[in-house]
N, C-alpha and C. Protein backbone atom coordinates (compact mmCIF):
# COMPACT_ATOMS: atom_id res chain seq x y z
N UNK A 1 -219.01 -6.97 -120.42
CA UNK A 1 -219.75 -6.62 -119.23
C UNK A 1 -218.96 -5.63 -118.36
N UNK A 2 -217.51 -5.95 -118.11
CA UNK A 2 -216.85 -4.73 -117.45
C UNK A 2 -216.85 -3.39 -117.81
N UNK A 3 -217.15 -3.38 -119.55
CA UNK A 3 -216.56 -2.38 -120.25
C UNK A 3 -218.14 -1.70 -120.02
N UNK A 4 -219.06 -2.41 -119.98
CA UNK A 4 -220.48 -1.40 -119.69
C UNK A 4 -220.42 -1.18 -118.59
N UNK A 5 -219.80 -1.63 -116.83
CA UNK A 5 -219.70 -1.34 -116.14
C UNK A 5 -218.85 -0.38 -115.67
N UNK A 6 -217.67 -0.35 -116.01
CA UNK A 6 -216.73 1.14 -116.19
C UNK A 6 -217.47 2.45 -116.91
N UNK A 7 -218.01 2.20 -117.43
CA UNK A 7 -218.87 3.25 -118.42
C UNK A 7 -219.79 3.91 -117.56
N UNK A 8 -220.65 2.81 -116.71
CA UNK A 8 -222.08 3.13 -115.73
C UNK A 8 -221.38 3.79 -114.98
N UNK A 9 -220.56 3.66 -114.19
CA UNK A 9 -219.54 4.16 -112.91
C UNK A 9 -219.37 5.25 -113.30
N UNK A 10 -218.50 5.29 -114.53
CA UNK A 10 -217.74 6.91 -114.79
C UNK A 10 -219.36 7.91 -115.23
N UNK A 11 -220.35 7.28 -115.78
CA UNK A 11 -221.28 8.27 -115.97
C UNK A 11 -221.76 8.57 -114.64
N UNK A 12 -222.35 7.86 -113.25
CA UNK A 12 -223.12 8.06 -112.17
C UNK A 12 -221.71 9.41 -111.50
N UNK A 13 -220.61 9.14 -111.47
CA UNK A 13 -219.28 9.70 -111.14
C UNK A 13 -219.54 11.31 -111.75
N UNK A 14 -219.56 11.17 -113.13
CA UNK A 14 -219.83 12.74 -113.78
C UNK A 14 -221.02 13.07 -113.29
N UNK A 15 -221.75 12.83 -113.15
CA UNK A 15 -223.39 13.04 -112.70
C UNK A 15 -223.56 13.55 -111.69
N UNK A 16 -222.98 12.85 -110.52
CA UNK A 16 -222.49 13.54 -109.56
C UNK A 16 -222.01 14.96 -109.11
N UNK A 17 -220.87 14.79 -109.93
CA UNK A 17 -220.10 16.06 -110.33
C UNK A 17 -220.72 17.52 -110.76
N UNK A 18 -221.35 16.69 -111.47
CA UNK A 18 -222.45 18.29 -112.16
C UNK A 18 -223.68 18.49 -111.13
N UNK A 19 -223.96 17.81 -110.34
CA UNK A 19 -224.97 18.00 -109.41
C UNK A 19 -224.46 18.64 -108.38
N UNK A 20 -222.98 18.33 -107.57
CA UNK A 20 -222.56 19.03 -106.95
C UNK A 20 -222.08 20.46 -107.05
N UNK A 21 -221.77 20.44 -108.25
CA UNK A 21 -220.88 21.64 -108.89
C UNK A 21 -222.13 23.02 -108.96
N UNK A 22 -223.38 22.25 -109.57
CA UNK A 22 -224.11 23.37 -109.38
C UNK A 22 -225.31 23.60 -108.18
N UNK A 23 -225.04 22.78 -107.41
CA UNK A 23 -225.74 23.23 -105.66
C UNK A 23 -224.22 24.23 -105.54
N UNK A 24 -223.10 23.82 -105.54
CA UNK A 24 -222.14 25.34 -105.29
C UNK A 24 -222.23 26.24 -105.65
N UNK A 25 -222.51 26.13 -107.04
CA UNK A 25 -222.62 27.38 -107.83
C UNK A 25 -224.22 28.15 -107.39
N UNK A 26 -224.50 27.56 -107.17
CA UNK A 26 -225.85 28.00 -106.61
C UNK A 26 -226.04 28.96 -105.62
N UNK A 27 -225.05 27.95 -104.53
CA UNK A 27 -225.16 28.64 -102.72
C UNK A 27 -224.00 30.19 -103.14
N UNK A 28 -223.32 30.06 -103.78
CA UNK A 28 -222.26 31.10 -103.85
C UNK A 28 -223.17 32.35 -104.85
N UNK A 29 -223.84 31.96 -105.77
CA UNK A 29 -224.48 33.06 -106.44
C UNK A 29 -225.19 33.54 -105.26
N UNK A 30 -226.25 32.84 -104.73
CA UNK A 30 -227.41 33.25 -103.35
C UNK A 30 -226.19 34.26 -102.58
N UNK A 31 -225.21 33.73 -102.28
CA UNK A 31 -224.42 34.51 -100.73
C UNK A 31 -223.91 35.84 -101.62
N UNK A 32 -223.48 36.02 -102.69
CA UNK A 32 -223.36 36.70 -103.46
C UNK A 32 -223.98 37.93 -104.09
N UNK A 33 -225.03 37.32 -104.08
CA UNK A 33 -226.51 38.60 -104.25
C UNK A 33 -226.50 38.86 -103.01
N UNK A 34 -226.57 38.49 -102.06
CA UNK A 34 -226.56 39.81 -100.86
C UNK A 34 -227.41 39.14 -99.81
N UNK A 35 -226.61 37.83 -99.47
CA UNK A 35 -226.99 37.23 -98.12
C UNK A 35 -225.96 37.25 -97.24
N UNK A 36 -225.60 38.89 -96.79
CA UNK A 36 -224.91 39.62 -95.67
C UNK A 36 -224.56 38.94 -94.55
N UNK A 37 -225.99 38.18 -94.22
CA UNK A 37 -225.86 37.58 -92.80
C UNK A 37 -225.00 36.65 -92.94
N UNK A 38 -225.19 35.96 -94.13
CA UNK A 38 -223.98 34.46 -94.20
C UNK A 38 -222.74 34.82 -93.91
N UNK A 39 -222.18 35.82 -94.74
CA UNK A 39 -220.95 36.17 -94.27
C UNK A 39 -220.79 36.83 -93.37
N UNK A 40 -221.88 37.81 -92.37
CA UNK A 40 -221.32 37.80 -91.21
C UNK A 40 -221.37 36.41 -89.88
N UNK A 41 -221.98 36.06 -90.16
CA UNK A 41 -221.75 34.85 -89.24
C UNK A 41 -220.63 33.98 -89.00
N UNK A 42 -220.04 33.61 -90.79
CA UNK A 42 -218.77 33.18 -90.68
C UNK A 42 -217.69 33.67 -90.61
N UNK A 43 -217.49 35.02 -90.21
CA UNK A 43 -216.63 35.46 -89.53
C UNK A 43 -216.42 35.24 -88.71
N UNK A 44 -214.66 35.45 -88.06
CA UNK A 44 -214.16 35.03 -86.98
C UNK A 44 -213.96 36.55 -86.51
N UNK A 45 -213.47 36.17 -84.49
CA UNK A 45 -213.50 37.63 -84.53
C UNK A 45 -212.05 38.25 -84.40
N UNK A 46 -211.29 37.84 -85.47
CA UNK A 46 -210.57 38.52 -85.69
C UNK A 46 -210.72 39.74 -87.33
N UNK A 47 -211.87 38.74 -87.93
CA UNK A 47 -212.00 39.35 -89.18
C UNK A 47 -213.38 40.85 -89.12
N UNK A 48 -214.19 40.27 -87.89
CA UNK A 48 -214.78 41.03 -87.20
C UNK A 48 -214.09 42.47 -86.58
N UNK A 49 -213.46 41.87 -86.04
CA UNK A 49 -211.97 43.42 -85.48
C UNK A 49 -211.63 44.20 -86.38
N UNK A 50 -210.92 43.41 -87.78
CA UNK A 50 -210.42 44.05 -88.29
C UNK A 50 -211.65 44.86 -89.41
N UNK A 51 -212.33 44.62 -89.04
CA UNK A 51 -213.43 45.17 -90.37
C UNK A 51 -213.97 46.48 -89.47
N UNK A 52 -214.19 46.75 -88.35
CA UNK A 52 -214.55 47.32 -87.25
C UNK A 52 -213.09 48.52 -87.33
N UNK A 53 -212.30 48.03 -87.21
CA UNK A 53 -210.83 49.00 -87.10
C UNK A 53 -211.17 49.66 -88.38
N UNK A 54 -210.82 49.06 -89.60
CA UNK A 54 -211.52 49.90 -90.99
C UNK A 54 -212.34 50.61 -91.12
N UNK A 55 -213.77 50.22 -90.38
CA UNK A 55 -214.52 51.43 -90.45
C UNK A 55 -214.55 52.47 -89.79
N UNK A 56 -213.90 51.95 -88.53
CA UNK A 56 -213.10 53.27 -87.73
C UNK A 56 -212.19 54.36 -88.08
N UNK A 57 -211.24 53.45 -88.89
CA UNK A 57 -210.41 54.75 -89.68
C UNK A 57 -210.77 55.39 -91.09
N UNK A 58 -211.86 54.77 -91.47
CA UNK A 58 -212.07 55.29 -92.73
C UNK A 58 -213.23 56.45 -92.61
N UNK A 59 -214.51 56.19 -91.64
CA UNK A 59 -215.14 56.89 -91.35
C UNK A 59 -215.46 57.40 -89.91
N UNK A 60 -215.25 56.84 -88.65
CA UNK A 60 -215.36 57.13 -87.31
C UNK A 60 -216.85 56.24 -87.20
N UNK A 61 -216.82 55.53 -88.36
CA UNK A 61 -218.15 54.31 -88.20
C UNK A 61 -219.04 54.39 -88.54
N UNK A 62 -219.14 56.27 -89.38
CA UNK A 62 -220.42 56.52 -89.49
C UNK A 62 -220.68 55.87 -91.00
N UNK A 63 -222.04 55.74 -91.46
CA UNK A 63 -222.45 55.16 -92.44
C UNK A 63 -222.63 56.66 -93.22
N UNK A 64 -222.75 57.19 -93.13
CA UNK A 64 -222.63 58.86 -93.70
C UNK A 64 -222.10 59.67 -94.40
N UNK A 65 -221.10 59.23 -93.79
CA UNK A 65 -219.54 59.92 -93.72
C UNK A 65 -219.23 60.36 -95.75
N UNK A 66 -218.79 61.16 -95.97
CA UNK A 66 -218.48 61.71 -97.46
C UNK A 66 -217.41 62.44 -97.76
N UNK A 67 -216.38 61.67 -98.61
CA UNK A 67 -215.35 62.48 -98.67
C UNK A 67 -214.59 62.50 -100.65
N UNK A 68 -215.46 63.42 -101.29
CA UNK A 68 -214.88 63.48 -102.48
C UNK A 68 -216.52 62.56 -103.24
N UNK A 69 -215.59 61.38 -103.87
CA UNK A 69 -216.53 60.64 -104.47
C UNK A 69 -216.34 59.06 -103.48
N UNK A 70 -216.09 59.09 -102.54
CA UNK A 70 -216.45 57.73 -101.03
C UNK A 70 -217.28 58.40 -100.39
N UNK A 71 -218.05 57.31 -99.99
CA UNK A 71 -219.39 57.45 -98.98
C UNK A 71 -219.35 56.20 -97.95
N UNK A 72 -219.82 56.86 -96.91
CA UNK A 72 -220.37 55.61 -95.91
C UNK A 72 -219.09 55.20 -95.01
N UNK A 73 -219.84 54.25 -94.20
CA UNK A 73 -218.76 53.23 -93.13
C UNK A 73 -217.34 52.96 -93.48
N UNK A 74 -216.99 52.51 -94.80
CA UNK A 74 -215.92 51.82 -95.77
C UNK A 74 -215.41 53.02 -96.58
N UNK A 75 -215.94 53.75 -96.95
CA UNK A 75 -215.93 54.57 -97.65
C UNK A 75 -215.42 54.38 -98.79
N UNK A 76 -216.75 53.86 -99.69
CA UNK A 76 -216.47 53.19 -101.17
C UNK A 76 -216.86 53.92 -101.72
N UNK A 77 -216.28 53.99 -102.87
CA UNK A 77 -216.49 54.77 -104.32
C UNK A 77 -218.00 54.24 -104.39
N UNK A 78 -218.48 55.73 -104.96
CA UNK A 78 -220.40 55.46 -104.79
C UNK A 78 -220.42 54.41 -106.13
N UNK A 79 -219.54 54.70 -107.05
CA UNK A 79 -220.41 53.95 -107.96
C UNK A 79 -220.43 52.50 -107.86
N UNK A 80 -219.73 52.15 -107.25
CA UNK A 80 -219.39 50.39 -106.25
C UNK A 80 -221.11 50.03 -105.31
N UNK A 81 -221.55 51.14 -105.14
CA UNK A 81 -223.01 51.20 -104.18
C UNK A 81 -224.24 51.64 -105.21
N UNK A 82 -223.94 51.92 -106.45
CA UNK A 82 -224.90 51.77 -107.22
C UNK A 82 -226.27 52.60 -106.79
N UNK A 83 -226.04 53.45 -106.55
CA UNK A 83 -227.50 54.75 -106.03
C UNK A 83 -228.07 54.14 -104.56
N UNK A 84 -227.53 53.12 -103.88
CA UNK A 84 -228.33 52.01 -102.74
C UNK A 84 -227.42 52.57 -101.43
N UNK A 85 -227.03 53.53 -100.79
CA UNK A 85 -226.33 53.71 -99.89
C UNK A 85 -227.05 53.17 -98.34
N UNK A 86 -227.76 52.18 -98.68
CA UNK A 86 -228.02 51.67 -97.12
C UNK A 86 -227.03 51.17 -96.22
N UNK A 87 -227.29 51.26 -95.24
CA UNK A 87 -226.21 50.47 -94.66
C UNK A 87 -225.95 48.87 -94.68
N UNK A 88 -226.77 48.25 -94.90
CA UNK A 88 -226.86 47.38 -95.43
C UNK A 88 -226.30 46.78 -96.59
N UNK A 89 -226.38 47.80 -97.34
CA UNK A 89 -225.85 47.81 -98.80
C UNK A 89 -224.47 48.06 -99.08
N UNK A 90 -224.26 48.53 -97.89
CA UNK A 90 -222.86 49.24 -97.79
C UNK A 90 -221.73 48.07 -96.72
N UNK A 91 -222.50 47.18 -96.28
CA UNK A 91 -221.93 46.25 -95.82
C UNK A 91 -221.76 44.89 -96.67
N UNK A 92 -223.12 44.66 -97.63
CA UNK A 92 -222.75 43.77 -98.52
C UNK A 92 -221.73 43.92 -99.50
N UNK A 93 -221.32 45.52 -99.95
CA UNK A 93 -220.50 45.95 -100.62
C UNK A 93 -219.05 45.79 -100.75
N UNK A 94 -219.04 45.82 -99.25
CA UNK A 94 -217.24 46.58 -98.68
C UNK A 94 -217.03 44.77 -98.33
N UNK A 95 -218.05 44.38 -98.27
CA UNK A 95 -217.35 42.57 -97.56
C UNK A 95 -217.22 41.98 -99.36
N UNK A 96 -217.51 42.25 -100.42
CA UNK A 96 -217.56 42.05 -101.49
C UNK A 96 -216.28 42.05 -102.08
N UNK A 97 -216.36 43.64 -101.64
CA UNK A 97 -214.84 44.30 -102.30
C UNK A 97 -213.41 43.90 -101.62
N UNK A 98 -213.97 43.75 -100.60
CA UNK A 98 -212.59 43.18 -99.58
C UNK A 98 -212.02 41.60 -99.86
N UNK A 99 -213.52 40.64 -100.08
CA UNK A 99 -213.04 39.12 -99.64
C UNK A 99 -212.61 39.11 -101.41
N UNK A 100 -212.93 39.97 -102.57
CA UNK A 100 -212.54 39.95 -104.13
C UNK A 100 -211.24 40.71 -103.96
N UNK A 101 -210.80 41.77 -103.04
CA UNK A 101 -209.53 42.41 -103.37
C UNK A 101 -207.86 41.81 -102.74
N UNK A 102 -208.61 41.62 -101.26
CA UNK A 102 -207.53 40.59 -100.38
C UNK A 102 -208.14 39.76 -99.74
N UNK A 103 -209.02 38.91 -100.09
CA UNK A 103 -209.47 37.78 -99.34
C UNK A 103 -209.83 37.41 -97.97
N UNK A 104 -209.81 38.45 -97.37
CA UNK A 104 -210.07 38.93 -95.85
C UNK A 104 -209.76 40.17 -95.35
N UNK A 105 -210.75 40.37 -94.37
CA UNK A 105 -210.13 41.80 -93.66
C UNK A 105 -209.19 41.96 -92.95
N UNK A 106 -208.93 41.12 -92.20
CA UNK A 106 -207.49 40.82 -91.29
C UNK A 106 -206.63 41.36 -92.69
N UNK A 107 -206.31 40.96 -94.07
CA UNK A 107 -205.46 41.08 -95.27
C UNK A 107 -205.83 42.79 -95.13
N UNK A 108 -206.95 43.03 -95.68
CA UNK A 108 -207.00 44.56 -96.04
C UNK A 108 -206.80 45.33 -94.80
N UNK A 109 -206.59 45.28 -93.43
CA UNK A 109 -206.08 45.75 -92.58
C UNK A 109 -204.41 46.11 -92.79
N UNK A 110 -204.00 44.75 -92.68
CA UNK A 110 -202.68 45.21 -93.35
C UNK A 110 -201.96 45.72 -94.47
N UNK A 111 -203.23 45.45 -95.15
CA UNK A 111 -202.72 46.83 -96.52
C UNK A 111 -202.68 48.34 -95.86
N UNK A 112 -204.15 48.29 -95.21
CA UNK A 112 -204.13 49.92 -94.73
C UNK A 112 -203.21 50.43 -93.97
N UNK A 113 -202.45 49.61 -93.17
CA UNK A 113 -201.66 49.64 -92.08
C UNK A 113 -200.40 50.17 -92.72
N UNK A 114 -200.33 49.72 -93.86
CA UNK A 114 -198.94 49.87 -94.96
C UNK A 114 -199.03 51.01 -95.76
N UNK A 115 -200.33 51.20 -96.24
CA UNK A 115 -200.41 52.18 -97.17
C UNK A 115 -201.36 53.46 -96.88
N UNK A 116 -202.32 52.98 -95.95
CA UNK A 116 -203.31 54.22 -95.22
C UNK A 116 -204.61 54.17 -96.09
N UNK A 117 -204.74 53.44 -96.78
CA UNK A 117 -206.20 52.73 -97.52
C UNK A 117 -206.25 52.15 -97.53
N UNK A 118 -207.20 50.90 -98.00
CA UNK A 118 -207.58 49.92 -98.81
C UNK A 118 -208.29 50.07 -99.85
């Protein structure tokens, strides 16, 4: 009787597990495809600042801005923007490339600060 009861436990336990695992995997694909707002909201405003300072020095803020093969606010390599240069697009992009390259902008600030890009 214990030994079917250790068994029930550890299965409801894994069960669990995989139910949780993929509501995560879930919410992170959704924020991922390009629910912008999520991640701007959970920004702090220091990560706010520093994303603001970046687009200041990279473009003077404009979403426009073209230099070589970078475009826009961030000024990302177009093919990172995929023919979609909205601004929009260009914000889901650069928060993409940033929270995948240094894990925050406050981080890629101080890269630029060091090296004069990100």
């Amino acid at each position: 009787m214990n030994n079917l009861k250790s068994t029930f436990v550890k299965f409801i336990v894994a069960l669990a597990l995989v139910l949780t695992g993929a509501s995560a995997t879930q919410t992170i694909a959704t924020n991922v495809a390009g629910q912008n707002n999520t991640v701007q909201a959970a920004m702090s405003k220091s990560e706010k600042a520093a994303k603001r300072w970046i687009a200041m020095r990279e473009s003077g803020g404009s979403y426009y801005a073209r230099n070589g093969v970078c475009y826009g606010r961030y000024q990302l390599n177009i093919a990172y923007l995929h023919g979609n240069y909205s601004p929009a697009n260009q914000e889901r992009t650069a928060d993409r490339y940033v929270y995948g390259r240094y894990g925050s902008w406050v981080n890629a600030k101080r890269f630029w600060l060091a090296h004069h890009w990100y």
